[in-house]
C-alpha atoms as a PDB file:
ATOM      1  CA  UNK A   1     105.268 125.589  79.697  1.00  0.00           C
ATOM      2  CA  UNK A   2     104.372 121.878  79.058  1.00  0.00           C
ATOM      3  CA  UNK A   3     100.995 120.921  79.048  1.00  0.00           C
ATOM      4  CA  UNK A   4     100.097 117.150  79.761  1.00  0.00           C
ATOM      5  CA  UNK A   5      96.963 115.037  79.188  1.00  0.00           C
ATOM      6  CA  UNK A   6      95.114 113.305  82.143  1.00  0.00           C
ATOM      7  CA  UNK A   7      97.343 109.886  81.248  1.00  0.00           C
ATOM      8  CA  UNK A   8     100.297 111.331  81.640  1.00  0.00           C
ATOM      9  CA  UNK A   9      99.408 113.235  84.979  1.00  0.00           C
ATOM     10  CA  UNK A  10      98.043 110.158  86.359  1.00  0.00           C
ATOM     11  CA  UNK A  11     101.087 108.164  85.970  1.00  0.00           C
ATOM     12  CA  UNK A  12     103.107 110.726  88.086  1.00  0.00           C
ATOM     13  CA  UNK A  13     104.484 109.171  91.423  1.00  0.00           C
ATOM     14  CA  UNK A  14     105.908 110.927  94.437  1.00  0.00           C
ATOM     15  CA  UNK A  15     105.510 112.847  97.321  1.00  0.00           C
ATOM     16  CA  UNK A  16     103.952 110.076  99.376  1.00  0.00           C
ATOM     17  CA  UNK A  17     104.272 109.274 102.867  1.00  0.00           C
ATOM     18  CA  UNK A  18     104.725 105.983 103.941  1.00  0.00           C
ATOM     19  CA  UNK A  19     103.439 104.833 107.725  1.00  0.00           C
ATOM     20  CA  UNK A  20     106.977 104.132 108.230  1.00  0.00           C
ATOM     21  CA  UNK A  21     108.247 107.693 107.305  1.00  0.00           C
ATOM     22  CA  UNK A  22     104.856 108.906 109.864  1.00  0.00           C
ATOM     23  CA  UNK A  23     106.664 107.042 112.287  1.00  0.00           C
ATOM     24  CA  UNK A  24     109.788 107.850 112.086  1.00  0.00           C
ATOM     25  CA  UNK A  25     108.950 111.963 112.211  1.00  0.00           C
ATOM     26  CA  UNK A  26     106.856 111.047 115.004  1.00  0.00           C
ATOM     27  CA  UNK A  27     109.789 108.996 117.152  1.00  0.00           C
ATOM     28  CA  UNK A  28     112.275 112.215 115.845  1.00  0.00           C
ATOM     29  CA  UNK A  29     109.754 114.980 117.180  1.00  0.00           C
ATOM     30  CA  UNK A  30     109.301 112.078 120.626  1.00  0.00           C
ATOM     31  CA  UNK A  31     112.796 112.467 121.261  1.00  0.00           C
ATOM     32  CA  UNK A  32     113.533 116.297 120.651  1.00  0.00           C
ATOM     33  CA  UNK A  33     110.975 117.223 123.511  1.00  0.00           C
ATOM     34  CA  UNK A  34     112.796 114.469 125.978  1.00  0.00           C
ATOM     35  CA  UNK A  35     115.955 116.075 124.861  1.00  0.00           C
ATOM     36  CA  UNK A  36     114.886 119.720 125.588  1.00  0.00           C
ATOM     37  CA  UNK A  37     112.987 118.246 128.941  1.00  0.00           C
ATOM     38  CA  UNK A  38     115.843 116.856 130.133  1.00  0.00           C
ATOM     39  CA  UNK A  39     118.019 119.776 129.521  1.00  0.00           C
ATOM     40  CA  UNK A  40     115.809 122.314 130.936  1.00  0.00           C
ATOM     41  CA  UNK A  41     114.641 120.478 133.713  1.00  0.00           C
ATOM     42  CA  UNK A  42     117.361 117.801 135.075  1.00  0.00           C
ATOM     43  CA  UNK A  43     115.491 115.236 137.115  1.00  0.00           C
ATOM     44  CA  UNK A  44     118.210 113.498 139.708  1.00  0.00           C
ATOM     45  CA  UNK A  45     118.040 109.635 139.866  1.00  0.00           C
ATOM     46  CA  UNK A  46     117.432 108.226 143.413  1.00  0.00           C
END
């Protein structure tokens, strides 16, 4: 195993989330429960 120093392991990037990614899981969850909603419980239009 490779050990690093505090430089190195400060310098390391990733595994952020952006507000843009936030949103995006957010409109993707949004839609999945109108999806099953709509399937399970058809609403007619008048």
């Amino acid at each position: 195993m490779l050990e690093i120093n505090k430089q190195e392991l400060a310098s390391i990037n990733g595994g952020g989330l952006t507000i843009w990614g936030v949103i995006g899981i957010a409109a993707g969850i949004t839609f999945l429960i109108g999806l099953i909603d709509g399937i399970v419980r058809p609403l007619s239009c008048n």
